[in-house]
C-alpha atoms as a PDB file:
ATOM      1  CA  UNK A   1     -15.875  15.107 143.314  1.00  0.00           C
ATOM      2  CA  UNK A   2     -12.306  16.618 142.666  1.00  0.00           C
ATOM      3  CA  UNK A   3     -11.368  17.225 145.691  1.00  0.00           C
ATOM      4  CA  UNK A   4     -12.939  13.735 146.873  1.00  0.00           C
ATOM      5  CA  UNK A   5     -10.470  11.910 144.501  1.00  0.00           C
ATOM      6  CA  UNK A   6      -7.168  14.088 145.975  1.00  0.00           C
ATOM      7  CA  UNK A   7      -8.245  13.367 149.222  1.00  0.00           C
ATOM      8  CA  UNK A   8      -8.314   9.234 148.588  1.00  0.00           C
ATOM      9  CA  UNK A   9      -5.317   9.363 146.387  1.00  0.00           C
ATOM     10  CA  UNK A  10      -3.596  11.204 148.691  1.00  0.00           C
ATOM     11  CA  UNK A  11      -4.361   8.150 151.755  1.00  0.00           C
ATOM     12  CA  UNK A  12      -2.777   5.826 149.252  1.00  0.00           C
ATOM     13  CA  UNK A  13       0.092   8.111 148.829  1.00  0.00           C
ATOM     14  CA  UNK A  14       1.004   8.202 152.595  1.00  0.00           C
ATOM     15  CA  UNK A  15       0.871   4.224 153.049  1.00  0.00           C
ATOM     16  CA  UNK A  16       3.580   3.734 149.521  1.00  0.00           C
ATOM     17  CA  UNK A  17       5.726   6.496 150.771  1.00  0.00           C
ATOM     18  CA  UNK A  18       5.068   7.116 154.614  1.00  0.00           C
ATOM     19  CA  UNK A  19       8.675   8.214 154.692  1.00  0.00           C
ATOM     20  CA  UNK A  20       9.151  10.537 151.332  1.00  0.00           C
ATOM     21  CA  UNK A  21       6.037  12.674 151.232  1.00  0.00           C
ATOM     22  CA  UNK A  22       5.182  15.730 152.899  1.00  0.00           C
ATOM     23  CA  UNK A  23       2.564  18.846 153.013  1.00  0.00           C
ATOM     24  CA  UNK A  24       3.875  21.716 151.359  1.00  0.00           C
ATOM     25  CA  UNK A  25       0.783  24.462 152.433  1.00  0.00           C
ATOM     26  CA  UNK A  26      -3.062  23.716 151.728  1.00  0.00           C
ATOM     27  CA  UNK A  27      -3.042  21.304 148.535  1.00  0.00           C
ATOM     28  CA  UNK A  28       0.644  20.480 147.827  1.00  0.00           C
ATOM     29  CA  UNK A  29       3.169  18.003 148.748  1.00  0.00           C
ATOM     30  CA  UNK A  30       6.100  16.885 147.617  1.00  0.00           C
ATOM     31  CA  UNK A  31       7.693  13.129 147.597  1.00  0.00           C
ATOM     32  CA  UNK A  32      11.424  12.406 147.835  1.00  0.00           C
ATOM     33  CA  UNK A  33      12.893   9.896 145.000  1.00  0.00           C
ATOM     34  CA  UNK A  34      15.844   8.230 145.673  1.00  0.00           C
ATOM     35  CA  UNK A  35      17.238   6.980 142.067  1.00  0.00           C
ATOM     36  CA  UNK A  36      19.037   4.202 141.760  1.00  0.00           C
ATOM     37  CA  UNK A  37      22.231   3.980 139.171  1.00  0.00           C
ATOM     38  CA  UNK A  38      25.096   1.654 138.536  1.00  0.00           C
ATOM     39  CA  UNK A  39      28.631   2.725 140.698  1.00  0.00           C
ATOM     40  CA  UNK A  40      32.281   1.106 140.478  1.00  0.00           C
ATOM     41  CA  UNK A  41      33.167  -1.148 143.520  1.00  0.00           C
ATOM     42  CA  UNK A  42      35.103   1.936 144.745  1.00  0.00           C
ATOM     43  CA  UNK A  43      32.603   4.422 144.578  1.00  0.00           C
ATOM     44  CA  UNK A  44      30.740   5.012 147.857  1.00  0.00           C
ATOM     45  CA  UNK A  45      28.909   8.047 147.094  1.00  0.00           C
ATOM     46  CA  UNK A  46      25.603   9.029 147.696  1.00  0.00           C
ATOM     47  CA  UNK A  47      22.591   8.060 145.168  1.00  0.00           C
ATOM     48  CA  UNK A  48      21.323  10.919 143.769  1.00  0.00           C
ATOM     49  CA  UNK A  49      17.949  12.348 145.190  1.00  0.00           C
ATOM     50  CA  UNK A  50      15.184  14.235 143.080  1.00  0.00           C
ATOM     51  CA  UNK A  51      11.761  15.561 144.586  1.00  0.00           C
ATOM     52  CA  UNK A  52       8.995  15.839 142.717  1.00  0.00           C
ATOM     53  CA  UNK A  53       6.437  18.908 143.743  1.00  0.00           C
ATOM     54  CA  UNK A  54       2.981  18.301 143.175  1.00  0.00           C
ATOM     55  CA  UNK A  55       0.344  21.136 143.636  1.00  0.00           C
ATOM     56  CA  UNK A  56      -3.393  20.105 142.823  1.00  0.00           C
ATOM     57  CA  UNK A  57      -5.561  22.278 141.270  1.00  0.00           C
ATOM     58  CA  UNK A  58      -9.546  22.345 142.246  1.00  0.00           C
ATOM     59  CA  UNK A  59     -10.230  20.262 138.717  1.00  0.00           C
ATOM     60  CA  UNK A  60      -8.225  17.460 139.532  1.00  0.00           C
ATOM     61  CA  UNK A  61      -7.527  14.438 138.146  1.00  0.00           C
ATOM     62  CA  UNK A  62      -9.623  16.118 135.092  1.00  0.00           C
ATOM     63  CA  UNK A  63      -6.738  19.005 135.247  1.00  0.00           C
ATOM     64  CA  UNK A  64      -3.444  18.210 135.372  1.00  0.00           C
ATOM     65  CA  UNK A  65      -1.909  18.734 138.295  1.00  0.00           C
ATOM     66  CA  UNK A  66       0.956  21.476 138.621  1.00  0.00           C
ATOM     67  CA  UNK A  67       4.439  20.024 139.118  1.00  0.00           C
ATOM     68  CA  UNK A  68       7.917  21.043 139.599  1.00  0.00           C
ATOM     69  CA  UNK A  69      10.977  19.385 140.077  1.00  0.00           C
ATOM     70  CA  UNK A  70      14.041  19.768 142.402  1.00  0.00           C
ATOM     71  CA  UNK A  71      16.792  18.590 144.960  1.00  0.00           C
ATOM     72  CA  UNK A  72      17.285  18.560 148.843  1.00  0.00           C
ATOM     73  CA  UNK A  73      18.920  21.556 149.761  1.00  0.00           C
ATOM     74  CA  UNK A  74      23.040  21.512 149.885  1.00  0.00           C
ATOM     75  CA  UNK A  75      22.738  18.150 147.975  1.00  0.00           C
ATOM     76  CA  UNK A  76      25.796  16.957 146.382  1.00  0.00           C
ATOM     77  CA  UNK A  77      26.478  18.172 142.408  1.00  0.00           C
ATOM     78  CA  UNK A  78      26.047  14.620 140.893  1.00  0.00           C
ATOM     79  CA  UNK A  79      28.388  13.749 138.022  1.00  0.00           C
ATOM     80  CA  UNK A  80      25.910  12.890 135.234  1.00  0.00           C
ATOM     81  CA  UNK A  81      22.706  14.693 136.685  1.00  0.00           C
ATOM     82  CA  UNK A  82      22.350  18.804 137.129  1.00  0.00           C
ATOM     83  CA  UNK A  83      18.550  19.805 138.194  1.00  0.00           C
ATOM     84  CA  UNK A  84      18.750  23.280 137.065  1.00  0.00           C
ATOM     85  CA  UNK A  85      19.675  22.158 133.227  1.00  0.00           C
ATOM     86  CA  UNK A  86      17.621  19.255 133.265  1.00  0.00           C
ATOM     87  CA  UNK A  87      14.528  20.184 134.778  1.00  0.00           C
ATOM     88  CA  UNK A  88      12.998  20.962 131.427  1.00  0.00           C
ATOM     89  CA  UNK A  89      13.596  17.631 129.921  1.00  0.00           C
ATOM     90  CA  UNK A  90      11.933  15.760 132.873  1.00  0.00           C
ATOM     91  CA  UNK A  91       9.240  17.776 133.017  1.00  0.00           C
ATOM     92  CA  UNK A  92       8.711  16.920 129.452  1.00  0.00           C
ATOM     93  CA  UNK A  93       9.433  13.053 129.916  1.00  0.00           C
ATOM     94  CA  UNK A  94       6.344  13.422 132.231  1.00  0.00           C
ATOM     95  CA  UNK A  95       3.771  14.598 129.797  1.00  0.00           C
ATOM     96  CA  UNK A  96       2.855  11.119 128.114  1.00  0.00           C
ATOM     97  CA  UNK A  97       1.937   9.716 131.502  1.00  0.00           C
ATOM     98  CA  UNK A  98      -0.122  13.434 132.453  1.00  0.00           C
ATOM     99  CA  UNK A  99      -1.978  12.692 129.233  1.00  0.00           C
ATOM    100  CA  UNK A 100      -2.543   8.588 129.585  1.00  0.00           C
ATOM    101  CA  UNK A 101      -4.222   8.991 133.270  1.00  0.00           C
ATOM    102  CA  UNK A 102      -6.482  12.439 132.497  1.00  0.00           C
ATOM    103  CA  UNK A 103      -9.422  11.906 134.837  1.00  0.00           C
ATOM    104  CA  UNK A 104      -7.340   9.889 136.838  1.00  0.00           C
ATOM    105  CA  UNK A 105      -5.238   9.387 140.283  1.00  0.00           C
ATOM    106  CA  UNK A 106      -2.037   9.384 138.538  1.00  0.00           C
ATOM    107  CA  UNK A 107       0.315  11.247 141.210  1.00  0.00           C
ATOM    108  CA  UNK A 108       2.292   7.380 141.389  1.00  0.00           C
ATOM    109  CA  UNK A 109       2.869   7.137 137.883  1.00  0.00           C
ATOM    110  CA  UNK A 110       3.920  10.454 137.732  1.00  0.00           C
ATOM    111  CA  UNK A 111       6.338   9.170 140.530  1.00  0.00           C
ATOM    112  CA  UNK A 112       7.585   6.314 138.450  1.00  0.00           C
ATOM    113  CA  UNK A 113       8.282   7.754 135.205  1.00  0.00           C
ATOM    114  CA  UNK A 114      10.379  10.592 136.938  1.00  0.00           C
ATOM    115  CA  UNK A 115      12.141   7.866 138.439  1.00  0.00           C
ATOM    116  CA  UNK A 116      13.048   6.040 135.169  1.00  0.00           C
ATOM    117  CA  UNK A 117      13.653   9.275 133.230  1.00  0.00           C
ATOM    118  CA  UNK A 118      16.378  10.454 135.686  1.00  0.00           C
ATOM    119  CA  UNK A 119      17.539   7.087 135.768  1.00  0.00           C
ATOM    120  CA  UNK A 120      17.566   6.482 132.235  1.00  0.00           C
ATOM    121  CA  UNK A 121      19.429  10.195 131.418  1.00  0.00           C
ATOM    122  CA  UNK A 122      22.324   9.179 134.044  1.00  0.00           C
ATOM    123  CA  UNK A 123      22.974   5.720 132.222  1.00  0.00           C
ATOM    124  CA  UNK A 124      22.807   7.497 128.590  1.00  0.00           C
ATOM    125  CA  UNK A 125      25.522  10.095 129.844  1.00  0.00           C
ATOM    126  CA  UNK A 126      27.199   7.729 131.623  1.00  0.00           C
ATOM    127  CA  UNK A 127      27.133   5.187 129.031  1.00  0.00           C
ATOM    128  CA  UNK A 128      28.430   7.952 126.558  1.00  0.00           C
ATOM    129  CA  UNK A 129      31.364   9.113 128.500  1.00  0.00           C
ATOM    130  CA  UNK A 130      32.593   5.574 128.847  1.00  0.00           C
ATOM    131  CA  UNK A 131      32.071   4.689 124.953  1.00  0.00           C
ATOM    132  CA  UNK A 132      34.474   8.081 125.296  1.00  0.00           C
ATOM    133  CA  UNK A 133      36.777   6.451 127.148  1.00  0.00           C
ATOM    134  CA  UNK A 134      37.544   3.355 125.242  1.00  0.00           C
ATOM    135  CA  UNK A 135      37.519   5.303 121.871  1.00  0.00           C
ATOM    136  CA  UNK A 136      40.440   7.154 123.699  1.00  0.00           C
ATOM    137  CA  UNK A 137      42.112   4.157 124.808  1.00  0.00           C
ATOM    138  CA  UNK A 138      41.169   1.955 121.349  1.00  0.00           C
ATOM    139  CA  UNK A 139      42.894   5.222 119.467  1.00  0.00           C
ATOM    140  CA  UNK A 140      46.051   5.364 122.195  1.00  0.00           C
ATOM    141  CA  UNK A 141      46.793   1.398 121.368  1.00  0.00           C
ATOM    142  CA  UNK A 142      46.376   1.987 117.817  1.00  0.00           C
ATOM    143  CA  UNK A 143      48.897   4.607 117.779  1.00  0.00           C
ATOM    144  CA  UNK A 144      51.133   2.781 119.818  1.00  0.00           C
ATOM    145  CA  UNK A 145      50.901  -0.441 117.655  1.00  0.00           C
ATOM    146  CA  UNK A 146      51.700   1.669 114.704  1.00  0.00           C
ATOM    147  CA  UNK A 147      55.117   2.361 115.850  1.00  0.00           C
ATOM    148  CA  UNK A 148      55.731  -0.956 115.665  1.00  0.00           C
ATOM    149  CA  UNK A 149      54.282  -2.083 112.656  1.00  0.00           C
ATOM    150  CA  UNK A 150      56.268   0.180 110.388  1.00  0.00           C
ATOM    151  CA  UNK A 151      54.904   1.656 106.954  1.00  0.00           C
ATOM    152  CA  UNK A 152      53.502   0.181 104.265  1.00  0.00           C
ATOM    153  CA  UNK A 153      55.486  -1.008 101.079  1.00  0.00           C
ATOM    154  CA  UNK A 154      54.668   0.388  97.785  1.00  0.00           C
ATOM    155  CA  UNK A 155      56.075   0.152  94.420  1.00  0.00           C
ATOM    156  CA  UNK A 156      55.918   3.883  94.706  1.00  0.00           C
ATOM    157  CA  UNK A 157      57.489   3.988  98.041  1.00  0.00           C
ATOM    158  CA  UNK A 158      60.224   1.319  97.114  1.00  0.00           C
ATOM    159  CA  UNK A 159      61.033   2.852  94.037  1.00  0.00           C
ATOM    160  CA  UNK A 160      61.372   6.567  96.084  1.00  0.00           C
ATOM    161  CA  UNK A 161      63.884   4.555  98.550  1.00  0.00           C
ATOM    162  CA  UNK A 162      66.438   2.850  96.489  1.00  0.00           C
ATOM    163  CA  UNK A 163      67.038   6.097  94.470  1.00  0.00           C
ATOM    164  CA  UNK A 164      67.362   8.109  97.900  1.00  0.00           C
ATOM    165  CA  UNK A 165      69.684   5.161  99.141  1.00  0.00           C
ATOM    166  CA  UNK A 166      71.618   5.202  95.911  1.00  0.00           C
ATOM    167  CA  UNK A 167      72.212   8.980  96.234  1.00  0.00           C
ATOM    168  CA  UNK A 168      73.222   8.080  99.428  1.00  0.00           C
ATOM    169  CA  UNK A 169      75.713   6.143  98.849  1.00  0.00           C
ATOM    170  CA  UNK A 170      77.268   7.298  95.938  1.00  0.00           C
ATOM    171  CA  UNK A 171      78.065  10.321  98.242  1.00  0.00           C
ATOM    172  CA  UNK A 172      79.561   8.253 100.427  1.00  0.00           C
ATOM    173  CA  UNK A 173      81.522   6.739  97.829  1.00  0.00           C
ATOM    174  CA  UNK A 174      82.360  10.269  96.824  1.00  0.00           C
ATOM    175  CA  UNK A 175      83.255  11.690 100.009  1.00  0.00           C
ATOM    176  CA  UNK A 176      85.422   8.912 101.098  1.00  0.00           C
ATOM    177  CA  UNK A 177      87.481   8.942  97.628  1.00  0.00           C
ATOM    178  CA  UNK A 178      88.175  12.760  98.495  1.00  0.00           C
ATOM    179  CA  UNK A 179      88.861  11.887 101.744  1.00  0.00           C
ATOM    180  CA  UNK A 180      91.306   9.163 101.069  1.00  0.00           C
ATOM    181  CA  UNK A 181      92.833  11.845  98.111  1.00  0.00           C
ATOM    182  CA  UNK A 182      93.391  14.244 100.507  1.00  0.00           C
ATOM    183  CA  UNK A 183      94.971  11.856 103.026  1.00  0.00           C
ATOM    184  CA  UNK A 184      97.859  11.216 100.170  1.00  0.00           C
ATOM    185  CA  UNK A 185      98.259  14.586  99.070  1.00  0.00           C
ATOM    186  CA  UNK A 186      98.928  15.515 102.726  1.00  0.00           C
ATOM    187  CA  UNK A 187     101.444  12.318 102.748  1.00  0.00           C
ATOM    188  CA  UNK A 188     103.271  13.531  99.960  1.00  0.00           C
ATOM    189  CA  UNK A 189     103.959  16.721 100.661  1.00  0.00           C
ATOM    190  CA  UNK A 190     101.208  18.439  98.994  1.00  0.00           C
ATOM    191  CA  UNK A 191     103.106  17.126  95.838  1.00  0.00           C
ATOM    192  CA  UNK A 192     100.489  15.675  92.736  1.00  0.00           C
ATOM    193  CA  UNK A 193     100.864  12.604  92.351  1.00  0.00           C
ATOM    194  CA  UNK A 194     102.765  10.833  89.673  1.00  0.00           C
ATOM    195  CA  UNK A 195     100.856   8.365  87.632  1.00  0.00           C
ATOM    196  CA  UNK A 196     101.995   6.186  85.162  1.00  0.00           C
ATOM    197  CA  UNK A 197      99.776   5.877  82.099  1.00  0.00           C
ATOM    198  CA  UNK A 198      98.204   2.522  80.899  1.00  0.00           C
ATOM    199  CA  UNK A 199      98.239   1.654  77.116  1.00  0.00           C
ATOM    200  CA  UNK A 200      95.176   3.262  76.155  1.00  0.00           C
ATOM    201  CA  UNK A 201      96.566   6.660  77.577  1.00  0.00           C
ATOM    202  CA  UNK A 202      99.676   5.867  75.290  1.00  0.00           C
ATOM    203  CA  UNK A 203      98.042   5.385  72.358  1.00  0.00           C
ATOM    204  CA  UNK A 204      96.056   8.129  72.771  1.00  0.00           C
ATOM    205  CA  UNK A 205      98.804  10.859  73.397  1.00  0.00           C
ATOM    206  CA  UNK A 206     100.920   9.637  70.346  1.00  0.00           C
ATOM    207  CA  UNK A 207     103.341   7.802  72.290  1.00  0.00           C
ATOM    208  CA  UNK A 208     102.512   3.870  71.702  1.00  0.00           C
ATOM    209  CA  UNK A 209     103.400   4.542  67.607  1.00  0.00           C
ATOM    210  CA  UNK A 210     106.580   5.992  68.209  1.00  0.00           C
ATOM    211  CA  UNK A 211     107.226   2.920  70.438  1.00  0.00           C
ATOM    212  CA  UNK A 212     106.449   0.790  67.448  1.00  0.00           C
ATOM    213  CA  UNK A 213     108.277   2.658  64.820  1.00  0.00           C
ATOM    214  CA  UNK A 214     111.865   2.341  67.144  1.00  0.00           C
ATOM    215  CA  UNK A 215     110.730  -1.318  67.222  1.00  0.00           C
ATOM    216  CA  UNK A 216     110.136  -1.939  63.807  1.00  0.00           C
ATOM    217  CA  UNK A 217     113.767  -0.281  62.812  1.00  0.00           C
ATOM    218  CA  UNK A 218     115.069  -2.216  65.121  1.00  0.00           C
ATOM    219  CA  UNK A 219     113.990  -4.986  63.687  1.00  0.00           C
ATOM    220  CA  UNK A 220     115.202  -4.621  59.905  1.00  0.00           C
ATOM    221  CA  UNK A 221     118.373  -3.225  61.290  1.00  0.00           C
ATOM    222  CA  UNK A 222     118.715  -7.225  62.808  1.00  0.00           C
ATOM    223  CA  UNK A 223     117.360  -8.620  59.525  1.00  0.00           C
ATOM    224  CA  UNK A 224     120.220  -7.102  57.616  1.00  0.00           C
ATOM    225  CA  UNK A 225     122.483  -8.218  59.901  1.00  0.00           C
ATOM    226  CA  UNK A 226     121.780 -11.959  59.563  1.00  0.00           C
ATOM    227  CA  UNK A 227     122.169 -11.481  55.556  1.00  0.00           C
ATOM    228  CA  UNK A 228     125.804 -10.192  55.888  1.00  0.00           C
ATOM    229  CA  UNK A 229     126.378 -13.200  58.558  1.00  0.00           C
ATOM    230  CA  UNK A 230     125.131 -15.733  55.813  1.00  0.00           C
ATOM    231  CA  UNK A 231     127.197 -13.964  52.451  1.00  0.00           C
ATOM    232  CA  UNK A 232     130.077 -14.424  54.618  1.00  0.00           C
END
């Protein structure tokens, strides 16, 4: 009954893909899937192309049939697809439609879920390396906004700048007084200069109450004059 079943499911394999299948020795063949996947306008290469080897064993459909998975040969390396890592993983993605058809023709789904699993692994990488992308950009417009937004005011911050500006310019102040001493020095000749002291500087070196004493003599000295004037 086994090999009754291979032989019909096989008839209905040649008329859905009289182009893709061929015999590979007594009770093999192999079928050609052409996967379909999303390209920019620009991009005019190739869809990728994945065969799926199918061996029957003398049990079949109540054995599982053996399978194996690969590419034309000298195909093109495919950006987001590499047989030879992710043969494994399709196998695998296979295994729930094995299981679902036991006792049954199931060669076509086995055909369509390899389809969607390669499919479905080159949108996820795809779709991964572009989220990639934009994080990229999204982070490179951040940074660039950044240099225009300026930093954040704190009290902390504020109170950290005016005592670094007031440093500032009390050196300033500083320097320029030494400058502009230096720049009369040099005019006079290297000479110190000669200041003349205010009243608090009097006071304090003595001088201001000797002043006052010479004025206050002065003073009776008039006084006694004007007496002699009047006994006259």
């Amino acid at each position: 009954m086994g090999i009754e079943e291979q032989r019909e499911e096989r008839e209905v394999l040649d008329s859905i893909f009289p182009d893709e299948i061929q015999d590979v020795g007594e009770n093999g063949f192999r079928i050609t899937i052409q996967l379909d996947v999303p390209k920019q306008d620009d991009d005019e290469s190739e869809d990728p192309i994945v065969i799926l080897n199918v061996r029957y064993p003398e049990a079949y459909p109540d054995e599982a049939p053996t399978l194996d998975i690969t590419q034309p040969p000298n195909a093109p390396k495919y950006a987001h697809l590499d047989i030879q890592d992710d043969k494994q993983s399709l196998l695998e993605a296979l295994q729930p439609s094995i299981e679902e058809n036991m006792g049954m023709a199931m060669i076509f789904q086995l055909v369509s879920a390899l389809k969607e699993a390669a499919e479905l692994l080159i949108e996820e990488r795809r779709q991964k390396i572009e989220k990639q992308r934009e994080q990229e950009l999204l982070k490179a417009e951040q940074e660039e906004n950044q240099k225009f937004e300026g930093e954040k005011v704190t009290r902390e911050s504020f109170l950290e700048w005016r005592d670094r500006f007031q440093a500032e310019m009390s050196a300033d102040a500083a320097k320029k007084l030494a400058e502009q001493e230096a720049e009369e020095k040099k005019k006079r000749g290297g000479k110190p200069e000669e200041k003349k002291l205010t009243g608090k500087q009097l006071w304090e070196q003595g001088l201001a109450s000797k002043l006052a004493d010479e004025d206050e003599d002065d003073g009776e000295d008039v006084v006694e004059q004007m007496r002699q004037i009047k006994v006259s």
